[in-house]
Every structure is written in C-alpha cells, then in structure tokens.
PDB file of N, CA and C in Angstrom:
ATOM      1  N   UNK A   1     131.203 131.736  95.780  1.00  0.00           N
ATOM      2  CA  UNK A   1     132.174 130.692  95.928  1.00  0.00           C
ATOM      3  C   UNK A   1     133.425 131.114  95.182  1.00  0.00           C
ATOM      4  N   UNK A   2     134.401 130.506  96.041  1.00  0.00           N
ATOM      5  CA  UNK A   2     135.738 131.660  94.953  1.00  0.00           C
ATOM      6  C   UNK A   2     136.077 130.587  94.180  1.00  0.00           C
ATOM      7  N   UNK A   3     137.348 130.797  93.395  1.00  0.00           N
ATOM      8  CA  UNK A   3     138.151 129.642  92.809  1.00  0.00           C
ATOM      9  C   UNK A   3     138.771 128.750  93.148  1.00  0.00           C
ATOM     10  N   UNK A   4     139.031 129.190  94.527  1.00  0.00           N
ATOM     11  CA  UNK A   4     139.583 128.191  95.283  1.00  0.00           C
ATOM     12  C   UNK A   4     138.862 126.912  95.841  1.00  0.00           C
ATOM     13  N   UNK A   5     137.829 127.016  96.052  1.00  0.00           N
ATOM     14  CA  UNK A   5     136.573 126.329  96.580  1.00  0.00           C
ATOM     15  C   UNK A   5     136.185 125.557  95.270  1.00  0.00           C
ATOM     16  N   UNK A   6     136.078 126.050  94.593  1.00  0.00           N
ATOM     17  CA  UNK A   6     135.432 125.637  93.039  1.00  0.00           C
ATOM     18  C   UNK A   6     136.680 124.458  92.326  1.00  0.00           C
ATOM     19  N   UNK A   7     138.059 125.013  92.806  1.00  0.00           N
ATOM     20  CA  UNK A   7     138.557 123.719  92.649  1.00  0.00           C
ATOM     21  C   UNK A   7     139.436 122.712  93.652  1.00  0.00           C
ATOM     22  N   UNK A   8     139.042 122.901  94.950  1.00  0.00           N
ATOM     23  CA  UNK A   8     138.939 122.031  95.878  1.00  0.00           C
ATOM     24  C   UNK A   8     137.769 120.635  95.647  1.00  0.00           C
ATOM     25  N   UNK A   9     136.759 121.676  95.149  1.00  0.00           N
ATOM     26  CA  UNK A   9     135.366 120.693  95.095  1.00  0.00           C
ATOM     27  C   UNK A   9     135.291 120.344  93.723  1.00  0.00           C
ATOM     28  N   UNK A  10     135.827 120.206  93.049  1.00  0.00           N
ATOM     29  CA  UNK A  10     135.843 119.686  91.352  1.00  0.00           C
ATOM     30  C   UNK A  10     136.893 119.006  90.995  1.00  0.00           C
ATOM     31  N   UNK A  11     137.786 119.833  91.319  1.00  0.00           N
ATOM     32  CA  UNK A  11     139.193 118.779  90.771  1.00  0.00           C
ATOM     33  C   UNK A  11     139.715 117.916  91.374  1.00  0.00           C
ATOM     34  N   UNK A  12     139.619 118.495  93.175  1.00  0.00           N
ATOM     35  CA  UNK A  12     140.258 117.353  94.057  1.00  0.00           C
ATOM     36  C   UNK A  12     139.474 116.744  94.900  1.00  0.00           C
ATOM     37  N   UNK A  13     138.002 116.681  94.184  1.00  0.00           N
ATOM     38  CA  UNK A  13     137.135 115.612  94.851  1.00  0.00           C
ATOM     39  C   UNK A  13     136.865 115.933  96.235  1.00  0.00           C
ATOM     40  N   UNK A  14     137.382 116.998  96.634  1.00  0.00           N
ATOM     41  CA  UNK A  14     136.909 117.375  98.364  1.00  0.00           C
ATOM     42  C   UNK A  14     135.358 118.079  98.027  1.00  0.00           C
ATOM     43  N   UNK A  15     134.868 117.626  99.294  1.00  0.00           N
ATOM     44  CA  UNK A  15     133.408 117.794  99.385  1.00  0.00           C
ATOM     45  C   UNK A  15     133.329 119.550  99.476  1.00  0.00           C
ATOM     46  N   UNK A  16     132.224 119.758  98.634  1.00  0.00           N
ATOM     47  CA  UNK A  16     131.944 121.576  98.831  1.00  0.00           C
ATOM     48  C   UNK A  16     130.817 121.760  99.679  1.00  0.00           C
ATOM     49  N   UNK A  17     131.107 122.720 100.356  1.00  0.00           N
ATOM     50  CA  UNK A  17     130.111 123.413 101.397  1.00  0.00           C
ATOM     51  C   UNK A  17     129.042 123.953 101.034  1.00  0.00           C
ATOM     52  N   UNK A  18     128.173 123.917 101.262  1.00  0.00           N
ATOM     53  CA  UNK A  18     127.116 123.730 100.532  1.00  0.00           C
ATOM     54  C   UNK A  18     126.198 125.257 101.807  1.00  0.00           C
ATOM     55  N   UNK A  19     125.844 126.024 100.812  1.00  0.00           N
ATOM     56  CA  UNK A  19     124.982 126.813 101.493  1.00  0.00           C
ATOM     57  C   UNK A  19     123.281 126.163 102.033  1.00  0.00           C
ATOM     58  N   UNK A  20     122.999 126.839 103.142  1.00  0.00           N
ATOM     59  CA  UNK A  20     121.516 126.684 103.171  1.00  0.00           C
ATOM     60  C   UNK A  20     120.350 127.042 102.381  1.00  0.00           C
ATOM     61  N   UNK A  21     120.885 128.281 101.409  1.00  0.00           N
ATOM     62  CA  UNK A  21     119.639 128.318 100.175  1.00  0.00           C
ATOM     63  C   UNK A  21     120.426 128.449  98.937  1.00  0.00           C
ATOM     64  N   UNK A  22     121.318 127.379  99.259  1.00  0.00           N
ATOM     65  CA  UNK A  22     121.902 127.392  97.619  1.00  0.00           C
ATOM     66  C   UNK A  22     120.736 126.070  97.219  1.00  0.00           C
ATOM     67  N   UNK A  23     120.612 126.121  95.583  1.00  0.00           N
ATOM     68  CA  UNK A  23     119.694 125.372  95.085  1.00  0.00           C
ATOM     69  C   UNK A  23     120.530 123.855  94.573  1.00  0.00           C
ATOM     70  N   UNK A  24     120.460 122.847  95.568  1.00  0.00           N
ATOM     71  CA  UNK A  24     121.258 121.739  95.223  1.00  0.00           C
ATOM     72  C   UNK A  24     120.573 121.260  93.916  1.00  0.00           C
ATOM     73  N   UNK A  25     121.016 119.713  93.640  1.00  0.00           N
ATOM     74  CA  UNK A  25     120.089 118.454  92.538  1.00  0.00           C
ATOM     75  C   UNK A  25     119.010 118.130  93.510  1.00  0.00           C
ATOM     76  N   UNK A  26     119.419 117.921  94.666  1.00  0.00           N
ATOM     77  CA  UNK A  26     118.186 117.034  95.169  1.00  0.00           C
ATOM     78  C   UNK A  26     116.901 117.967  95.578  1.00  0.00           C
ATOM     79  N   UNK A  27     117.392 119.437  96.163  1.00  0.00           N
ATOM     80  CA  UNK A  27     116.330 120.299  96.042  1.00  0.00           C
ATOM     81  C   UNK A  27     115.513 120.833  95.009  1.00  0.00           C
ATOM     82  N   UNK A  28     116.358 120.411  93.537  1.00  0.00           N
ATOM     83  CA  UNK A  28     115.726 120.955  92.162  1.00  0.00           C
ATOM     84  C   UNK A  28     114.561 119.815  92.060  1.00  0.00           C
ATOM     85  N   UNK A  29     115.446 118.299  92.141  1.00  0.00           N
ATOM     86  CA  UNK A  29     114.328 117.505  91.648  1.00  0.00           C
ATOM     87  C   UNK A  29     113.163 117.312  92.525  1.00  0.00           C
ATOM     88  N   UNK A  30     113.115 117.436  93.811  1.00  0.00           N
ATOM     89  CA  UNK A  30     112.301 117.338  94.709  1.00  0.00           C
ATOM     90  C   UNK A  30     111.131 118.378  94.076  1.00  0.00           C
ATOM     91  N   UNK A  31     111.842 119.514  94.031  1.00  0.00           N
ATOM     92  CA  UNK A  31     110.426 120.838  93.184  1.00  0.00           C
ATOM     93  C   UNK A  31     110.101 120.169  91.909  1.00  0.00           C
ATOM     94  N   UNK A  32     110.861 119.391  91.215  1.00  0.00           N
ATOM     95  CA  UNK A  32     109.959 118.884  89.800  1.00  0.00           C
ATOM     96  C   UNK A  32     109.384 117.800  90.175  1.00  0.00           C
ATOM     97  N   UNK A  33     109.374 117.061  90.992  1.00  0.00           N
ATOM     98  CA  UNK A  33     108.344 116.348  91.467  1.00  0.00           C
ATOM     99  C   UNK A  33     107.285 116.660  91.922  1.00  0.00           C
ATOM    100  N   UNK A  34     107.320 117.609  93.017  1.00  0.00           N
ATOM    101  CA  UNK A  34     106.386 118.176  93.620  1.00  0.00           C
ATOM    102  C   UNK A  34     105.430 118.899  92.407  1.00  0.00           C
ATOM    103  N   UNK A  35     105.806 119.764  91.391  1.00  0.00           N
ATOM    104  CA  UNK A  35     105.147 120.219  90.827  1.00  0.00           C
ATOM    105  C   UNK A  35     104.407 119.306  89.940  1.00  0.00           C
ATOM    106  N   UNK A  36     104.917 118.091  89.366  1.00  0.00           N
ATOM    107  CA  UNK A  36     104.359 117.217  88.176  1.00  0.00           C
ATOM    108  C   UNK A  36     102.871 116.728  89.366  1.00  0.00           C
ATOM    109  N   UNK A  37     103.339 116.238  90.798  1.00  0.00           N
ATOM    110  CA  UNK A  37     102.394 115.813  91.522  1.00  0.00           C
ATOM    111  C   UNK A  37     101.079 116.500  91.690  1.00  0.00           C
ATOM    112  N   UNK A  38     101.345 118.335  91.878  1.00  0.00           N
ATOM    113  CA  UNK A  38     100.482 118.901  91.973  1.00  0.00           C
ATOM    114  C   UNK A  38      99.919 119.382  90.910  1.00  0.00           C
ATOM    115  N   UNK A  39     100.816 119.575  89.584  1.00  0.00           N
ATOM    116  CA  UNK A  39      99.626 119.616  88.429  1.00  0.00           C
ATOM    117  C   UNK A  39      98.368 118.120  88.206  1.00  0.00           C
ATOM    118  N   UNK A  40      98.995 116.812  88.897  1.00  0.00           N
ATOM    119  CA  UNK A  40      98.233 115.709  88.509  1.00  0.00           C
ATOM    120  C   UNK A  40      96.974 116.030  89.883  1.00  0.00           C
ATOM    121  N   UNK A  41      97.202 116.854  90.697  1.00  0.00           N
ATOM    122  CA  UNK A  41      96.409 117.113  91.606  1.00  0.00           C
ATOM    123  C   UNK A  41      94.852 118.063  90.791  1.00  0.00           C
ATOM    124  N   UNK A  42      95.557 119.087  90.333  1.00  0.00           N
ATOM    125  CA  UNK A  42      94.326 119.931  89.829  1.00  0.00           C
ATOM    126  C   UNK A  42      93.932 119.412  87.987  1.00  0.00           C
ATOM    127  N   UNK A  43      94.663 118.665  87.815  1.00  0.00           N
ATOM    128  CA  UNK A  43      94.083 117.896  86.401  1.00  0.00           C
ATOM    129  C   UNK A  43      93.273 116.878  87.212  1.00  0.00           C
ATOM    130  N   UNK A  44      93.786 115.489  87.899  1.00  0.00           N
ATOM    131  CA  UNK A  44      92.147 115.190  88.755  1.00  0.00           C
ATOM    132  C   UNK A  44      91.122 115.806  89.004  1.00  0.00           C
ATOM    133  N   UNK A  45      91.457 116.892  89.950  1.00  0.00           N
ATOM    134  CA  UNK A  45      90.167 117.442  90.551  1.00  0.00           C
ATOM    135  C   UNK A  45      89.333 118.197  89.343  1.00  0.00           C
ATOM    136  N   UNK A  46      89.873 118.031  87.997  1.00  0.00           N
ATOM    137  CA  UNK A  46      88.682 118.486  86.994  1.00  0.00           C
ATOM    138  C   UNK A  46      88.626 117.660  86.541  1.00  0.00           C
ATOM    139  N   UNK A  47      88.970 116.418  86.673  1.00  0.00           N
ATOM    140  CA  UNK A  47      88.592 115.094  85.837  1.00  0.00           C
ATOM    141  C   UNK A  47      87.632 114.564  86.641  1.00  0.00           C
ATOM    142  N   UNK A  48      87.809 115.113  88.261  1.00  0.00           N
ATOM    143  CA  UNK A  48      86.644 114.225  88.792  1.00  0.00           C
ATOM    144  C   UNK A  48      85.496 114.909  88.931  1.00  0.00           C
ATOM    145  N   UNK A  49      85.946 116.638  88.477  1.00  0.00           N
ATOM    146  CA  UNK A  49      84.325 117.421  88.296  1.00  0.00           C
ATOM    147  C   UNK A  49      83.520 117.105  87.150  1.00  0.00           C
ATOM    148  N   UNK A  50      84.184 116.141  85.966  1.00  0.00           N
ATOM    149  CA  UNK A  50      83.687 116.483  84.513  1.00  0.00           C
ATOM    150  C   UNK A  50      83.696 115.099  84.700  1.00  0.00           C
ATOM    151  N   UNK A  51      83.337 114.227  82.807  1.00  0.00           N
ATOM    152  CA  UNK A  51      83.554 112.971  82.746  1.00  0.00           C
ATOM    153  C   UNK A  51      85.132 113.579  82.544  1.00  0.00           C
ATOM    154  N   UNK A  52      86.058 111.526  83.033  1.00  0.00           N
ATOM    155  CA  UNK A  52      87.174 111.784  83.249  1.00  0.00           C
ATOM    156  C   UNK A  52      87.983 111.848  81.481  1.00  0.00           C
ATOM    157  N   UNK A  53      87.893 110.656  81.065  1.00  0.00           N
ATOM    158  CA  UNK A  53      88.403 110.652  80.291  1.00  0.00           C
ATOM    159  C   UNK A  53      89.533 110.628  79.881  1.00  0.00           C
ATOM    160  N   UNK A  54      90.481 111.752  78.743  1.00  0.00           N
ATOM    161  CA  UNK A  54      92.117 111.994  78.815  1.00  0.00           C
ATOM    162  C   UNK A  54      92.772 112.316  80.160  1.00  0.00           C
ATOM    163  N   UNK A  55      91.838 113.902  80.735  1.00  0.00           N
ATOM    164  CA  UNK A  55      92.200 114.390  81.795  1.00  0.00           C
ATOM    165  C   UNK A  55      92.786 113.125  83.315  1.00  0.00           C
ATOM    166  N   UNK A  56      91.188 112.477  83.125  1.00  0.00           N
ATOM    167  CA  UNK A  56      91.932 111.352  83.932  1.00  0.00           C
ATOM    168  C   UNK A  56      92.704 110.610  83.869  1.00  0.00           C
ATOM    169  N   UNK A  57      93.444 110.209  82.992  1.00  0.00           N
ATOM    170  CA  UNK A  57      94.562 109.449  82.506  1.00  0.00           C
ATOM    171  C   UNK A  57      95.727 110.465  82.682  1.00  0.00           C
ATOM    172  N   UNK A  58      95.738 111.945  82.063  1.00  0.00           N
ATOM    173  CA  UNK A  58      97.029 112.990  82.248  1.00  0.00           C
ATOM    174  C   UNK A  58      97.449 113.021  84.234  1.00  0.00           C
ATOM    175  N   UNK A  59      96.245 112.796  84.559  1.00  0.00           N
ATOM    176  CA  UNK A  59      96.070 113.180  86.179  1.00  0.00           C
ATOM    177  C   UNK A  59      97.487 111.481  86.511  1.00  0.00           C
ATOM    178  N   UNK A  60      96.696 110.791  86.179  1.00  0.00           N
ATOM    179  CA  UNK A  60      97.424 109.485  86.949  1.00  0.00           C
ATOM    180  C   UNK A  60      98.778 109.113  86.420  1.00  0.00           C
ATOM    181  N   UNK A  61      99.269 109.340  85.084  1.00  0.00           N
ATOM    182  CA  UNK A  61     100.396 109.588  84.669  1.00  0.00           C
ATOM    183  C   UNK A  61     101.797 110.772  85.243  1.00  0.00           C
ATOM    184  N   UNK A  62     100.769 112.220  85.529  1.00  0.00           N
ATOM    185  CA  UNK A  62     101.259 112.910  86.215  1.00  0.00           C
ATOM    186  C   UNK A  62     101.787 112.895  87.671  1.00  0.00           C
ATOM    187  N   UNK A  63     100.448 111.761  88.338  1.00  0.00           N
ATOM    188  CA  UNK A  63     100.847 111.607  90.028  1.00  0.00           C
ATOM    189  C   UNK A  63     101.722 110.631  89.958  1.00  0.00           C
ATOM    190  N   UNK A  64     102.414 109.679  89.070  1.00  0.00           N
ATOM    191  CA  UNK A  64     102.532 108.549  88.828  1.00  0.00           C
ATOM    192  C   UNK A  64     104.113 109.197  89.219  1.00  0.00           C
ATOM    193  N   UNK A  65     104.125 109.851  88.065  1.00  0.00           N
ATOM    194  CA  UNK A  65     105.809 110.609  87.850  1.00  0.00           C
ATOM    195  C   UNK A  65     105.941 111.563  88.723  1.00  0.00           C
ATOM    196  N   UNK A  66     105.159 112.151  89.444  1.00  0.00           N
ATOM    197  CA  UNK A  66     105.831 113.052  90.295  1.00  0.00           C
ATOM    198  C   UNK A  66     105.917 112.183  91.763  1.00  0.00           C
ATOM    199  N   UNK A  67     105.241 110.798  92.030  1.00  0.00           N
ATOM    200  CA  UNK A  67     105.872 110.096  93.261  1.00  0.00           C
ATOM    201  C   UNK A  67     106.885 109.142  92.810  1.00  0.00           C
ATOM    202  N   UNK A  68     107.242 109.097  91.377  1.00  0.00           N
ATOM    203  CA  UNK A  68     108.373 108.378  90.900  1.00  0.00           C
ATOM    204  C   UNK A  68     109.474 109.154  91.294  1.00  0.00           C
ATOM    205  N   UNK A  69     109.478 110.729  90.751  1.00  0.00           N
ATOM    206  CA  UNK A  69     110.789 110.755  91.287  1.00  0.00           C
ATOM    207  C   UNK A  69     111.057 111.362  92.555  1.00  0.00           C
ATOM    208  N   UNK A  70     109.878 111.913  93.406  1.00  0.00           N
ATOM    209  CA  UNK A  70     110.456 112.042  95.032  1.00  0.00           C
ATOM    210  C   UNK A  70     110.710 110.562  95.734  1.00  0.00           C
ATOM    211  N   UNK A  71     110.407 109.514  94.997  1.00  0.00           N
ATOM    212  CA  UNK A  71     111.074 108.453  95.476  1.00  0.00           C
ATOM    213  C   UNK A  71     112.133 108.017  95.570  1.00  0.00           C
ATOM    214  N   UNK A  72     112.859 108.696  94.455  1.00  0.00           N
ATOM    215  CA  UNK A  72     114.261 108.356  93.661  1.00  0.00           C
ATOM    216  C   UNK A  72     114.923 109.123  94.910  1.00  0.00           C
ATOM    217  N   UNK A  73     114.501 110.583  94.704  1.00  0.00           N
ATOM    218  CA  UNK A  73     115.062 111.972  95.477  1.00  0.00           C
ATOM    219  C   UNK A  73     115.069 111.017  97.189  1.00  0.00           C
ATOM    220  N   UNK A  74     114.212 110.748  97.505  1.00  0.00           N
ATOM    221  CA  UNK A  74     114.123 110.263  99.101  1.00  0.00           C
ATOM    222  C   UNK A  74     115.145 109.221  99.139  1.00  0.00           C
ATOM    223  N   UNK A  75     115.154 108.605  97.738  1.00  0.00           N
ATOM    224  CA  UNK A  75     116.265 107.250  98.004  1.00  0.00           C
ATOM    225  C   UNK A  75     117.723 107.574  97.638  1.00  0.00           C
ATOM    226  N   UNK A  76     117.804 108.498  97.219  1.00  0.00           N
ATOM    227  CA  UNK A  76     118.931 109.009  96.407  1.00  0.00           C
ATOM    228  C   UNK A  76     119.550 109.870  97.753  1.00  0.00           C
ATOM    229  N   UNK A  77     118.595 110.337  98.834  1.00  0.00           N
ATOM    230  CA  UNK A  77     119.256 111.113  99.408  1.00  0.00           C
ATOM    231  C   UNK A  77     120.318 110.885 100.911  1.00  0.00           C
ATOM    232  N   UNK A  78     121.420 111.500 100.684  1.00  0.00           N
ATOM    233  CA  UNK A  78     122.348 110.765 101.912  1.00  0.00           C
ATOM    234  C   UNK A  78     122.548 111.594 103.179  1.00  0.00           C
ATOM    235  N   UNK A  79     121.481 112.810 102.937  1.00  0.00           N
ATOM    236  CA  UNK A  79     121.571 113.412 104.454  1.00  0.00           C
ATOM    237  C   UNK A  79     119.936 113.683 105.211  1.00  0.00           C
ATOM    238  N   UNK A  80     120.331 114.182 105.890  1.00  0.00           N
ATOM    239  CA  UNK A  80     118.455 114.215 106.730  1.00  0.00           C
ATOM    240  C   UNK A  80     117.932 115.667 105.936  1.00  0.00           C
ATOM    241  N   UNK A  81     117.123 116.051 107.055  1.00  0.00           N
ATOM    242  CA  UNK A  81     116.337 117.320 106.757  1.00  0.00           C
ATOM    243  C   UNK A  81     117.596 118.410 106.521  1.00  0.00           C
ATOM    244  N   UNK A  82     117.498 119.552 106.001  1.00  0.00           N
ATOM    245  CA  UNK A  82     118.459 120.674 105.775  1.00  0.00           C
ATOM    246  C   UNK A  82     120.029 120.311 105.589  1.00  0.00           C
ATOM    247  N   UNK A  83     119.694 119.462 104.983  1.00  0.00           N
ATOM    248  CA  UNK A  83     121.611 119.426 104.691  1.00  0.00           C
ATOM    249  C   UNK A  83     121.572 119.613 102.867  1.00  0.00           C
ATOM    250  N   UNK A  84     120.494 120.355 102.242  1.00  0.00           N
ATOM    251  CA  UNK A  84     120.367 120.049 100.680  1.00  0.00           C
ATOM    252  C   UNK A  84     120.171 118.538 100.144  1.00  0.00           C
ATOM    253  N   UNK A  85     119.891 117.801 100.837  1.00  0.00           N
ATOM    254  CA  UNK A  85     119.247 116.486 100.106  1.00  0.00           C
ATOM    255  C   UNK A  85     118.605 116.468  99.132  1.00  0.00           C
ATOM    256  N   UNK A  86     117.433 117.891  99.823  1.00  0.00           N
ATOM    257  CA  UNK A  86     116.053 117.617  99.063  1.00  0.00           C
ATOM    258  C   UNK A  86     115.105 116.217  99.734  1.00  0.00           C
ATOM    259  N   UNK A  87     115.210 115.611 100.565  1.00  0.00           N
ATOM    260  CA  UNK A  87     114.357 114.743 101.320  1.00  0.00           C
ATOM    261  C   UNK A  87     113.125 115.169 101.933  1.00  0.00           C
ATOM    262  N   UNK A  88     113.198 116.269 102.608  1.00  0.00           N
ATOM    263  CA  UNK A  88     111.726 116.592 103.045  1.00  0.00           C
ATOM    264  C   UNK A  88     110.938 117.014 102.003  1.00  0.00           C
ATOM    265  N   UNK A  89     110.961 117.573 100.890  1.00  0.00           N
ATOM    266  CA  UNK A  89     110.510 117.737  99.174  1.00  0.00           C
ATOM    267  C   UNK A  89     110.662 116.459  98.579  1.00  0.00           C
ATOM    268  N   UNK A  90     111.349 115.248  98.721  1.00  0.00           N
ATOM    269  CA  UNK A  90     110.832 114.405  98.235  1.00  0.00           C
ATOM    270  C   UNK A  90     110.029 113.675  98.896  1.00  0.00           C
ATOM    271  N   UNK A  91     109.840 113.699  99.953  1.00  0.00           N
ATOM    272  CA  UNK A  91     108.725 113.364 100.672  1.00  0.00           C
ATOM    273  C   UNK A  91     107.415 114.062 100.158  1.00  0.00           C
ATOM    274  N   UNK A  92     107.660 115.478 100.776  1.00  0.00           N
ATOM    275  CA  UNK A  92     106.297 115.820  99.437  1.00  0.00           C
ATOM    276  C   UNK A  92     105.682 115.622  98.508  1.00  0.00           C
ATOM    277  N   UNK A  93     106.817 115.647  97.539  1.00  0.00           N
ATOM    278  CA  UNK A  93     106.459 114.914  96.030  1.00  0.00           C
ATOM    279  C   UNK A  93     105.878 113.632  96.078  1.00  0.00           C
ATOM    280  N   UNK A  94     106.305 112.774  97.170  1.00  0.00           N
ATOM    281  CA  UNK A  94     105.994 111.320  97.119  1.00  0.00           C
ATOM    282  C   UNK A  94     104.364 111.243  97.821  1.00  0.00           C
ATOM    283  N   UNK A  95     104.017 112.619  98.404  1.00  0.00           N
ATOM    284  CA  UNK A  95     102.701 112.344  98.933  1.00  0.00           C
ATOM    285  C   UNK A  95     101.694 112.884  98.244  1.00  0.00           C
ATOM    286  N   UNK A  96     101.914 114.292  97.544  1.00  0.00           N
ATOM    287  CA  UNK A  96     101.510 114.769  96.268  1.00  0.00           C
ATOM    288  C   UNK A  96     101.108 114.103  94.665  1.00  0.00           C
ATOM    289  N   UNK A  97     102.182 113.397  94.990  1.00  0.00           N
ATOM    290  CA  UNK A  97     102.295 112.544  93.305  1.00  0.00           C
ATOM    291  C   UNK A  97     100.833 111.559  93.419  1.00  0.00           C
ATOM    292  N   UNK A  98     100.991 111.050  94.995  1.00  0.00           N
ATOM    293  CA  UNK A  98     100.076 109.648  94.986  1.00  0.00           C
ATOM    294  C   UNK A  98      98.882 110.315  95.196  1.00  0.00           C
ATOM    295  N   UNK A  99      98.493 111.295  95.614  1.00  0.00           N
ATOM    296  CA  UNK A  99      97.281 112.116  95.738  1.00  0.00           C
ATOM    297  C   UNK A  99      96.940 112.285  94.367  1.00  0.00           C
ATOM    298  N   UNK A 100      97.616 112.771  93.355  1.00  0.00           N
ATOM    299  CA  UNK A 100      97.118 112.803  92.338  1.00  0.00           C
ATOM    300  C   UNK A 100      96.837 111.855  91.167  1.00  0.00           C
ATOM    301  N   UNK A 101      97.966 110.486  91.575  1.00  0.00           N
ATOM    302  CA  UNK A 101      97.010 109.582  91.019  1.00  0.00           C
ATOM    303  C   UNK A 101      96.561 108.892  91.303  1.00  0.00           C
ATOM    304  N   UNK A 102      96.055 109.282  92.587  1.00  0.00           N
ATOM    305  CA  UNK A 102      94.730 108.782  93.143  1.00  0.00           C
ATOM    306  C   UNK A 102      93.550 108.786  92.271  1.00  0.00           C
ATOM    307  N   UNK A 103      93.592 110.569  92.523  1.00  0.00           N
ATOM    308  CA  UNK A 103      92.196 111.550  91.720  1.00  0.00           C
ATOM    309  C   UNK A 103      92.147 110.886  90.241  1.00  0.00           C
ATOM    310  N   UNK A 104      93.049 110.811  89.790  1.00  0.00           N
ATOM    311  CA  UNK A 104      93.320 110.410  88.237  1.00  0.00           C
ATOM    312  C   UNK A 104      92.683 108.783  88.327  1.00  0.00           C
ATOM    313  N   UNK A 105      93.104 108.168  89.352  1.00  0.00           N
ATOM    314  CA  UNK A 105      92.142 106.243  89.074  1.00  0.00           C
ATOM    315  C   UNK A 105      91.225 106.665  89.624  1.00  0.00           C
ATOM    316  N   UNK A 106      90.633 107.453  90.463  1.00  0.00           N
ATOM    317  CA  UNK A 106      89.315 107.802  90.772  1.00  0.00           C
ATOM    318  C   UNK A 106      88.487 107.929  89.662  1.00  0.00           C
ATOM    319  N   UNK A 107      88.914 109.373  89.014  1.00  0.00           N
ATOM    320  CA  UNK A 107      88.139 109.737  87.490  1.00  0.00           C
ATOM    321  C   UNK A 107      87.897 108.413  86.578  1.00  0.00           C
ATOM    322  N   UNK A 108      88.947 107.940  86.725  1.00  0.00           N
ATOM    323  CA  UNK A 108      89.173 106.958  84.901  1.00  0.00           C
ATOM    324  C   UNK A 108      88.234 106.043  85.424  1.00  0.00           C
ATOM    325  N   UNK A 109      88.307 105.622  86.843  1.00  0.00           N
ATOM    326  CA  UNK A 109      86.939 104.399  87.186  1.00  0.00           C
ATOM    327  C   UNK A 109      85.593 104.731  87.545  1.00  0.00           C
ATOM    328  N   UNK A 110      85.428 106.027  87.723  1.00  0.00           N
ATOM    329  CA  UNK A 110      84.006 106.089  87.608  1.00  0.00           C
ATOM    330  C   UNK A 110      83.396 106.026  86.624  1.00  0.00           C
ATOM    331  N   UNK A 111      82.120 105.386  87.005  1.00  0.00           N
ATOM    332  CA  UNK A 111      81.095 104.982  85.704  1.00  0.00           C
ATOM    333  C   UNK A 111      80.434 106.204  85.607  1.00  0.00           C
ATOM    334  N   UNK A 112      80.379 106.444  83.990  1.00  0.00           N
ATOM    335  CA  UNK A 112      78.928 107.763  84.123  1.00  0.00           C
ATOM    336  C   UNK A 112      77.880 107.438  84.463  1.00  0.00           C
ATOM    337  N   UNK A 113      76.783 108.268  84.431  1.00  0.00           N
ATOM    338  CA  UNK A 113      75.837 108.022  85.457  1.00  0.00           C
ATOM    339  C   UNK A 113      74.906 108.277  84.241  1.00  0.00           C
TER     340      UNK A 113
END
C-alpha cells in the first residue's frame, strides 16, 4: 500500500481497498474465536473422557467466549462472504464455541457412576 492510499484511507476518511488475503479485524477476531471455541472443543472431549470437573467448566467458559465473540464478529459485520468481514469465521466460531460448551455442560452434568 503506498502513501498515498495510506493517507486517503486515514486522514481523509475515504474507504481503503482492501485486499483478498490481507488480514482485516473481522478476519483476526473471527480466528480468535474460532480458536477459543475449538480449544473448548478438545478440553470437553477430555472432560467427557475423565470425571469432568475444572476441565468441564474451562470447556464451557471457553465455548461460551468463543460463540461470544463470532457473534459480535457476525453482528459487527457489514459485508457478506469475501469482502474481509470475517462473517463466514464468525459463523464458525459461533458453531464451534456452542459445540464446545456443549461438551463442557455435558461433562459438568454428568453424574459419576
């Protein structure tokens, strides 16, 4: 991006062009969602191999926050698929997150046996 661009899009408020694999906000947060979702994914699935316990609680806290913020990201976002929203990743995140605290109220409510 030259200087010229850099202060078209900063100083005089004109919109910047935005590459297809440049790494926007909404594509960053969409991946930190997605990831908080899928660590609450494989912290469940050993909370629901073991007794649950902490693990199950880290699991549902984790899915909790990672469909918190692909929710934000999905609501936050003002274009469709491929325009750098990050919407189809917060969609992810938002299906990821709840998968994992799923697994996570799964664990914490099972009774031992």
């Amino acid at each position: 991006m030259s200087v010229r661009q850099l202060l078209a899009a900063h100083v005089l408020g004109q919109p910047e062009v935005v590459s297809s694999y440049a790494m926007t906000g909404g594509r960053f947060w969409s991946l930190v969602g997605v990831a908080l979702g899928l660590v609450g994914v494989v912290v469940g699935g050993v909370a629901l191999s073991r007794r649950g316990g902490r693990k199950a609680i880290a699991a549902l806290v984790l899915g909790l926050a990672g469909a918190v913020v692909g929710g934000l990201v999905v609501a936050a976002a003002e274009g469709g698929p491929g325009t750098g929203a990050g919407i189809v990743g917060g969609f992810v995140a938002l299906v990821v997150g709840l998968i994992g605290a799923g697994l996570g109220w799964l664990a914490r409510s099972r009774r031992p046996v």
